[in-house]
Protein backbone atom coordinates (compact mmCIF):
# COMPACT_ATOMS: atom_id res chain seq x y z
CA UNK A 1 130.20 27.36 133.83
CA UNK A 2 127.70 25.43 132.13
CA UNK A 3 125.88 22.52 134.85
CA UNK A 4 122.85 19.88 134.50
CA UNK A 5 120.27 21.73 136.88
CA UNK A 6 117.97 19.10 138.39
CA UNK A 7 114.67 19.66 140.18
CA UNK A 8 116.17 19.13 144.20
CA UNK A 9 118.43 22.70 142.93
CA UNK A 10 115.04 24.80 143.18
CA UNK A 11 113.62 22.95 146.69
CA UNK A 12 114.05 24.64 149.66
CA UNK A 13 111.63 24.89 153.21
CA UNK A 14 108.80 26.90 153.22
CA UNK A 15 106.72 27.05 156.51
CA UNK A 16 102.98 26.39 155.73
CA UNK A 17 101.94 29.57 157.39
CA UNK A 18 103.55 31.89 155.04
CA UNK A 19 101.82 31.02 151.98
CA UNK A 20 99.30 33.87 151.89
CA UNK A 21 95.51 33.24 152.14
CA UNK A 22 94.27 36.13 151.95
CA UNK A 23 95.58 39.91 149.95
CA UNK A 24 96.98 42.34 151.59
CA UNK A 25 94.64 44.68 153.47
CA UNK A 26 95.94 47.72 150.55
CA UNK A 27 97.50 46.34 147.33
CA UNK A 28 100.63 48.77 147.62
CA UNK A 29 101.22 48.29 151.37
CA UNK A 30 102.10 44.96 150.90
CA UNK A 31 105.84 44.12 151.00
CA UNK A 32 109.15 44.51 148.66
CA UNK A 33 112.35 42.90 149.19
CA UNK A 34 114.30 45.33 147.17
CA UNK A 35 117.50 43.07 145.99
CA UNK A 36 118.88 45.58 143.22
CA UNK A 37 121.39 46.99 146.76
CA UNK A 38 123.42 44.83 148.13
CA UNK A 39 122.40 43.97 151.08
CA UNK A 40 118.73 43.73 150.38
CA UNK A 41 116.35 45.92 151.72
CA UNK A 42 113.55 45.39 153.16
CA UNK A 43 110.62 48.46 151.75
CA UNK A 44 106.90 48.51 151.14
CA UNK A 45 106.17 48.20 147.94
CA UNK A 46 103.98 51.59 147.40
CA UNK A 47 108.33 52.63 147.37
CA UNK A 48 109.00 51.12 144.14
CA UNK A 49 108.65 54.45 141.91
CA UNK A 50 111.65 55.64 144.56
CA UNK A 51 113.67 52.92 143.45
CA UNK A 52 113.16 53.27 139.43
CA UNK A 53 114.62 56.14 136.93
CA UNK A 54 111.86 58.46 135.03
CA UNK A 55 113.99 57.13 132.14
CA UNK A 56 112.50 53.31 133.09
CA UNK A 57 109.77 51.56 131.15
CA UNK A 58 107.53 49.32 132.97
CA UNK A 59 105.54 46.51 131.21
CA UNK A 60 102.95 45.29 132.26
CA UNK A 61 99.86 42.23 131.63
CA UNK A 62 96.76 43.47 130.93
CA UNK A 63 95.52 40.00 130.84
CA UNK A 64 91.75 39.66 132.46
CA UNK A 65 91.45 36.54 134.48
CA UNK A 66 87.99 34.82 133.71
CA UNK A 67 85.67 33.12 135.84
CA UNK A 68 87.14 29.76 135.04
CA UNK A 69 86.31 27.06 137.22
CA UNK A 70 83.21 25.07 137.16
CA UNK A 71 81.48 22.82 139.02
CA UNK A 72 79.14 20.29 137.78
CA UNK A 73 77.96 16.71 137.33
CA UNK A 74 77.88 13.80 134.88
CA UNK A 75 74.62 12.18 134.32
CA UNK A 76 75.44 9.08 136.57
CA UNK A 77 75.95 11.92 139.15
CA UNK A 78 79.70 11.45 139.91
CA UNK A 79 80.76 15.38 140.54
CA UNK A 80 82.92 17.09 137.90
CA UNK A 81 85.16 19.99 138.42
CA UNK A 82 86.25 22.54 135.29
CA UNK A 83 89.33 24.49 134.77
CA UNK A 84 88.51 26.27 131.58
CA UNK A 85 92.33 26.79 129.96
CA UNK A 86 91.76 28.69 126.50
CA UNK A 87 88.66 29.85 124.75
CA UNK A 88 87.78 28.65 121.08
CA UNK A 89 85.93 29.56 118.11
CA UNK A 90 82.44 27.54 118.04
CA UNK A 91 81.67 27.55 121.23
CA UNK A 92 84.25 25.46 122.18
CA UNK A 93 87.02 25.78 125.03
CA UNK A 94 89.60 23.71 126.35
CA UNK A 95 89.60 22.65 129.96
CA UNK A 96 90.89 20.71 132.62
CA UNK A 97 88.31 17.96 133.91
CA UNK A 98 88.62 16.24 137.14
CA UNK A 99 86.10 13.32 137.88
CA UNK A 100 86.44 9.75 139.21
CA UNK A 101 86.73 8.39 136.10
CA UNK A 102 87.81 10.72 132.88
CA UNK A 103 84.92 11.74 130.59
CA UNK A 104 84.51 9.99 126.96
CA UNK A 105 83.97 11.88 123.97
CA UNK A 106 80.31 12.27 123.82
CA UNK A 107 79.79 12.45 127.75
CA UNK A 108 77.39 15.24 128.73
CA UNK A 109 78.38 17.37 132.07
CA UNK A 110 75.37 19.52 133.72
CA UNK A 111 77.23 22.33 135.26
CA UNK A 112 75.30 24.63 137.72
CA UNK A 113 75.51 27.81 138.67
CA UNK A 114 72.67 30.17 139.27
CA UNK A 115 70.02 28.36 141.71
CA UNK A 116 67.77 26.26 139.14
CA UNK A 117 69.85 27.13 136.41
CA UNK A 118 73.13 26.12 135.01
CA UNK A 119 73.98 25.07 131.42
CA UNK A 120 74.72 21.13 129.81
CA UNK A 121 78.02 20.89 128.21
CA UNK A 122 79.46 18.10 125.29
CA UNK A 123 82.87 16.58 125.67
CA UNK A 124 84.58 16.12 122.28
CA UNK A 125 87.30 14.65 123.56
CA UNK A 126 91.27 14.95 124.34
CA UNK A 127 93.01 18.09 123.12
CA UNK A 128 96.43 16.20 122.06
CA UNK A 129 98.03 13.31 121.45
CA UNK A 130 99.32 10.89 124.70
CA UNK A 131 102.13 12.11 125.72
CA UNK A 132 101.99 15.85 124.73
CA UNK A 133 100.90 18.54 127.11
CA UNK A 134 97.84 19.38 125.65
CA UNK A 135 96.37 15.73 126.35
CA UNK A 136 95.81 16.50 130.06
CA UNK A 137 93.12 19.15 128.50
CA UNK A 138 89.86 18.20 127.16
CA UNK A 139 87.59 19.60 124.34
CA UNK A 140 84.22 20.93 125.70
CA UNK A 141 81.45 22.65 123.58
CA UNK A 142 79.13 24.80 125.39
CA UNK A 143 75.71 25.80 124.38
CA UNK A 144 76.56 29.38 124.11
CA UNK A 145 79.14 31.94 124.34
CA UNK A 146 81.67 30.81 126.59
CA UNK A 147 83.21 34.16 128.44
CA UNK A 148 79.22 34.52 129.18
CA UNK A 149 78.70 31.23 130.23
CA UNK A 150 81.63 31.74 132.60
CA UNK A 151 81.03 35.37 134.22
CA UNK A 152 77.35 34.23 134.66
CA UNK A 153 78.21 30.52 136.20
CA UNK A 154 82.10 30.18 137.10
CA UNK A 155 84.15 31.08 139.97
CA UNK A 156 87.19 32.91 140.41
CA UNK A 157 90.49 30.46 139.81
CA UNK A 158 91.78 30.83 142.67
CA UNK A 159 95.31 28.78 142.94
CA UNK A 160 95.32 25.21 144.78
CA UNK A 161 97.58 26.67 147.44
CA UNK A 162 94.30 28.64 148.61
CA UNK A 163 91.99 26.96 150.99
CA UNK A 164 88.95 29.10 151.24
CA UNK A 165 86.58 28.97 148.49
CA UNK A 166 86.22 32.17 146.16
CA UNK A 167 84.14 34.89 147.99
CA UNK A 168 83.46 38.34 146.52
CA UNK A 169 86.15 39.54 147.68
CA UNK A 170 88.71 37.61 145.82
CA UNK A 171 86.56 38.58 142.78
CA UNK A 172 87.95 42.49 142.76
CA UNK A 173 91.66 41.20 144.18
CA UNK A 174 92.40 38.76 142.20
CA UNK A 175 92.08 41.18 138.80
CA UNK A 176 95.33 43.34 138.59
CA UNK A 177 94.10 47.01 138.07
CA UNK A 178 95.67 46.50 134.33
CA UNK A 179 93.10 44.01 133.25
CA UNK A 180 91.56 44.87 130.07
CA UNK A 181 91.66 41.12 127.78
CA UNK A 182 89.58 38.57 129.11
CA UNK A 183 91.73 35.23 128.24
CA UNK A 184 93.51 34.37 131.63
CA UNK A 185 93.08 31.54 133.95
CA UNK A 186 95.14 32.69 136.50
CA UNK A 187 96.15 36.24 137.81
CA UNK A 188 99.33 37.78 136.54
CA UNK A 189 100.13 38.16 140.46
CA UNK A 190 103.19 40.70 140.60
CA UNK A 191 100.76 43.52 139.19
CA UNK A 192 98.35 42.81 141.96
CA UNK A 193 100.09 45.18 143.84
CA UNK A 194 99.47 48.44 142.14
CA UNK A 195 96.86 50.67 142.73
CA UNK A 196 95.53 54.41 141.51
CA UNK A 197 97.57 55.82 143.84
CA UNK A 198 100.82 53.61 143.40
CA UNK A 199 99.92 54.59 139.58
CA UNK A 200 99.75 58.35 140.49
CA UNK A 201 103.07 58.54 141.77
CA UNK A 202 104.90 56.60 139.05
CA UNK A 203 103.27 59.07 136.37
CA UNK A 204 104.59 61.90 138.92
CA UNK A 205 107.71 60.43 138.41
CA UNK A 206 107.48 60.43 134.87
CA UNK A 207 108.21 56.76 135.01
CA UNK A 208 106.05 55.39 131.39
CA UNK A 209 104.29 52.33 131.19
CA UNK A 210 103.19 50.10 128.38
CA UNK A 211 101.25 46.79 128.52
CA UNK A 212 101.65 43.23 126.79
CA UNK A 213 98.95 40.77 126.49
CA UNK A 214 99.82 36.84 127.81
CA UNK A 215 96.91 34.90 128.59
CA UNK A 216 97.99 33.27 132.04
CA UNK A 217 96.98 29.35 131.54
CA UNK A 218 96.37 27.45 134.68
CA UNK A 219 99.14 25.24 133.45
CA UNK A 220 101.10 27.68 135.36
CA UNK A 221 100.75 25.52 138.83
CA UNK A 222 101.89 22.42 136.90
CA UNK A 223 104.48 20.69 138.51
CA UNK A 224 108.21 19.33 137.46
CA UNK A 225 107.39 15.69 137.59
CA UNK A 226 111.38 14.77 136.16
CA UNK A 227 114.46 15.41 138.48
CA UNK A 228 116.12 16.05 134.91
CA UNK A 229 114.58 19.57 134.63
CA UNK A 230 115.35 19.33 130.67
CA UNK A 231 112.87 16.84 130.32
CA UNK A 232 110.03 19.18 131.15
CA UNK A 233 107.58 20.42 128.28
CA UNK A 234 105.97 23.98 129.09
CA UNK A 235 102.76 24.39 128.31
CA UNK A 236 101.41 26.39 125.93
CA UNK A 237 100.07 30.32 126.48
CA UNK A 238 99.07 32.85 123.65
CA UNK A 239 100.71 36.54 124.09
CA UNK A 240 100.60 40.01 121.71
CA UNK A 241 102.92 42.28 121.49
CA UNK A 242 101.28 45.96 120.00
CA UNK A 243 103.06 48.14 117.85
CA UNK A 244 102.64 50.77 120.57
CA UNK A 245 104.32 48.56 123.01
CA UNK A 246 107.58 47.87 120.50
CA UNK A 247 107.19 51.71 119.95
CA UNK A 248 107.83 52.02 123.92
CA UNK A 249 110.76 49.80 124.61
CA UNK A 250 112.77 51.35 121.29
CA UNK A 251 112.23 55.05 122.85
CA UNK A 252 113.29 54.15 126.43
CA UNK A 253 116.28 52.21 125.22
CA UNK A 254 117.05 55.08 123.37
CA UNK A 255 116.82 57.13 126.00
CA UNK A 256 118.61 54.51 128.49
CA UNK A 257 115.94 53.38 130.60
CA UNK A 258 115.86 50.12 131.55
CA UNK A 259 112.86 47.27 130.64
CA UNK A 260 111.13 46.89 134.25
CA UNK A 261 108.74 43.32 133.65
CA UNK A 262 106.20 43.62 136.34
CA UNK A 263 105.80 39.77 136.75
CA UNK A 264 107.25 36.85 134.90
CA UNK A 265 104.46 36.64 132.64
CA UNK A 266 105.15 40.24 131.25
CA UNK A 267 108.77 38.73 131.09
CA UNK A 268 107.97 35.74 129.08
CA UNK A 269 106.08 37.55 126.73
CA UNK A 270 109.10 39.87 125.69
CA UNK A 271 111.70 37.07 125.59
CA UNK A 272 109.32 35.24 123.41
CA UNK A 273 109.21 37.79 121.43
CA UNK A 274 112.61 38.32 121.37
CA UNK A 275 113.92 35.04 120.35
CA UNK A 276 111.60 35.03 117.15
CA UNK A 277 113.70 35.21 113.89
CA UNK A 278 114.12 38.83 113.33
CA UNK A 279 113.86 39.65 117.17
CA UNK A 280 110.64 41.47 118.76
CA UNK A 281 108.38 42.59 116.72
CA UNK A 282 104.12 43.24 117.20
CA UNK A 283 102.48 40.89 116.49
CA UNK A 284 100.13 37.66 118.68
CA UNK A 285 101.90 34.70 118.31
CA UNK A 286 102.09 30.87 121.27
CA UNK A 287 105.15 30.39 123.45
CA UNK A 288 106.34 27.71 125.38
CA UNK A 289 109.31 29.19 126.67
CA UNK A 290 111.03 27.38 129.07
CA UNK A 291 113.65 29.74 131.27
CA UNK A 292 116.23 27.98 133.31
CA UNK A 293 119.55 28.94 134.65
CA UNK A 294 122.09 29.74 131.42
CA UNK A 295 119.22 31.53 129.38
CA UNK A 296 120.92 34.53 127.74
CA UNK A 297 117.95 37.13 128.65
CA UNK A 298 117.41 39.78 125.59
CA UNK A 299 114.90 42.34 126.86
CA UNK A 300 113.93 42.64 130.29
CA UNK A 301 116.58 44.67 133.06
CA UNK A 302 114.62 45.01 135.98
CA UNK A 303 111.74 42.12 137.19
CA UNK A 304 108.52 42.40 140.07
CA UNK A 305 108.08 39.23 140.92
CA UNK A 306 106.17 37.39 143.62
CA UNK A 307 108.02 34.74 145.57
CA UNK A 308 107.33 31.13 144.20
CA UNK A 309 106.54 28.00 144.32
CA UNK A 310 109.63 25.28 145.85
CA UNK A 311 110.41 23.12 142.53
CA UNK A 312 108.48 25.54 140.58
CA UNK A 313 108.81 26.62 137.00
CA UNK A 314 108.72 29.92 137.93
CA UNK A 315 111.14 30.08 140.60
CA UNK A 316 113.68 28.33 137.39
CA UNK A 317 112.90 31.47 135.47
CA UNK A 318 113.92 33.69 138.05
CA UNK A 319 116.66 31.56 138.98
CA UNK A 320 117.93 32.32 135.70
CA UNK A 321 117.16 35.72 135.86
CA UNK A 322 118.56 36.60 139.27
CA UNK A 323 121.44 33.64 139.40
CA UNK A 324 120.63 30.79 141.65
CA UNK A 325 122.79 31.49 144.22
CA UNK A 326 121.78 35.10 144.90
CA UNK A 327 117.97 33.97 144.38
CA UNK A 328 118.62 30.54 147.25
CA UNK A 329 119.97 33.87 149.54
CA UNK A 330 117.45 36.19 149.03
CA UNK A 331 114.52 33.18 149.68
CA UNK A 332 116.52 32.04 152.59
CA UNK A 333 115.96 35.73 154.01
CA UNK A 334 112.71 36.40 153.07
CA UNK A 335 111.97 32.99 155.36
CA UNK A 336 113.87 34.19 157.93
CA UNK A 337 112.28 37.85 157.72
CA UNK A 338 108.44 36.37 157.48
CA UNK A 339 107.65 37.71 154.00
CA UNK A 340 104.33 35.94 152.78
CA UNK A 341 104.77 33.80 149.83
CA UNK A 342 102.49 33.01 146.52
CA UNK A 343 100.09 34.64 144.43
CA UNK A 344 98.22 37.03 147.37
CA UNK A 345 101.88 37.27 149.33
CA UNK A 346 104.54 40.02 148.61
CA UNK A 347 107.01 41.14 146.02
CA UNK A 348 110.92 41.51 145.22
CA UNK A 349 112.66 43.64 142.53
CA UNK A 350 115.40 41.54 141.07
CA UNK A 351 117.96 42.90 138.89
CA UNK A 352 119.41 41.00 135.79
CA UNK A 353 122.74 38.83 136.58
């Protein structure tokens, strides 16, 4: 049956203390809510290569989160803080800006890093139109090269739902042991919990892997401002799709494996792909895919997902996914049964409706 989903459909209580703080002490000993059995079951998630066929193909981000967010100050003084969104040609990026009053085209923003040092930075203005997504971003130039400019000043982007300020630390655990494209400005989270080892017994398995680029934007943590969920614009991320990885889902649906997505980014990327004319094919293209209950998924089987946000985008796409009543059950459980929520929390293995 076809229904108008609005936004109080993906609300439901979340106690404050299980949104995760802080990784788990070993990336594969945090927790799995395995929901392809009925009942669920509740496993570790160093299990998962248990739970998959050696015929399986998991796909994975190999997205590199940068060292995005800056902080600085305008010339009057008033503080400035930086989410850097997308890189550009020319020294340029896009960015959110938060200040007391928004920057003018032409403002100058000193932001530090290093003691003494730092770097000066032009605004050129709004990245859209009113009205369109992109107009919450502004146009910065730097003086240099920008990934440099970042590793050298920025700090890791950690998520709003995080209180403590980035330490070392979150530095190594909030990088997926995937990442290989610098681009993202947020961590493709459901890969966060593989490791070497995890890795070691999935090739023992002779369960293959291959790997998708989608450069996680920190629009990602935007919220549904419209009950009317249609109203919603996505924004915009870039993904690639390689030959080898096309190569990799036509040989394990020929030998009937399922698509495993590890995360919904991974997932994204392959519907996008998908629902080009003339289906998947390599090739780096923009998507602003928006998944909500009633999509009619193409690729992806199997999906490693972290548990998300109330209201959130992302718990839509897995709504849709999953179907929303089995998805309100298995969140109404994983309440009940203290799994840690978010970015650092724990996983679930959903199977396709």
């Amino acid at each position: 049956m076809s229904r108008s989903w609005t936004l109080t459909d993906f609300d439901f209580h979340l106690p404050p203390e299980l949104i995760a703080q802080h990784p788990a002490a070993e990336r594969s000993a945090s927790r799995l809510l395995d929901a392809t059995s009925e009942p669920p079951v509740d496993r570790v998630f160093r299990e998962l290569p248990d739970l998959l066929d050696p015929r399986d193909l998991l796909v994975v981000n190999d997205t590199r989160v940068i060292r995005a967010r800056l902080l600085g100050a305008k010339a009057s003084g008033g503080a400035v803080e930086a989410l850097v969104e997308r890189v550009l040609p020319d020294h340029e990026v896009l960015a959110h800006v938060r200040a007391s009053k928004s920057p003018k085209a032409g403002t100058r923003i000193r932001f530090a890093g290093m003691p003494d040092e730092g770097f000066e930075a032009e605004v050129l203005g709004r990245a859209g139109a009113p009205g369109t997504p992109e107009a919450a971003l502004h146009r910065l130039r730097f003086p240099g090269e920008p990934h440099a400019l970042l590793e050298r000043h920025g700090h890791v982007p950690l998520p709003p739902y995080i209180a403590h300020a980035d330490a070392a630390d979150d530095a190594r655990r909030y990088q997926t042991v995937f990442a290989r494209h610098p681009g993202a400005a947020a961590a493709p989270t459901a890969a966060l919990h593989f490791d070497d080892a995890l890795l070691a017994r999935l090739d023992a398995r002779g369960i293959a892997r291959t790997a998708i680029t989608l450069h996680v934007g920190a629009g990602t943590f935007q919220p549904v401002r419209s009950e009317n969920i249609a109203a919603h614009h996505m924004h915009s991320e870039r993904y690639e799709i390689t030959p080898q990885a096309i190569a990799a889902i036509k040989a394990a649906r020929e030998r009937g494996g399922r698509i495993v997505a590890v995360g919904t980014t991974s997932l994204r990327a392959l519907e996008s792909g998908a629902a080009e004319p003339g289906g998947l094919a390599p090739g780096a293209r923009e998507t602003a895919l928006f998944i909500t209950p009633g999509y009619r998924f193409r690729v992806v089987d199997l999906l490693v997902t972290n548990f998300h946000l109330p209201k959130s985008t992302l718990l839509m796409l897995v709504s849709a996914f999953a179907g929303h009543e089995r998805l309100r059950a298995l969140y109404a459980h994983a309440v009940a049964a203290r799994y840690r929520f978010f970015s650092y929390g724990d996983a679930m293995l959903l199977r396709r409706a």
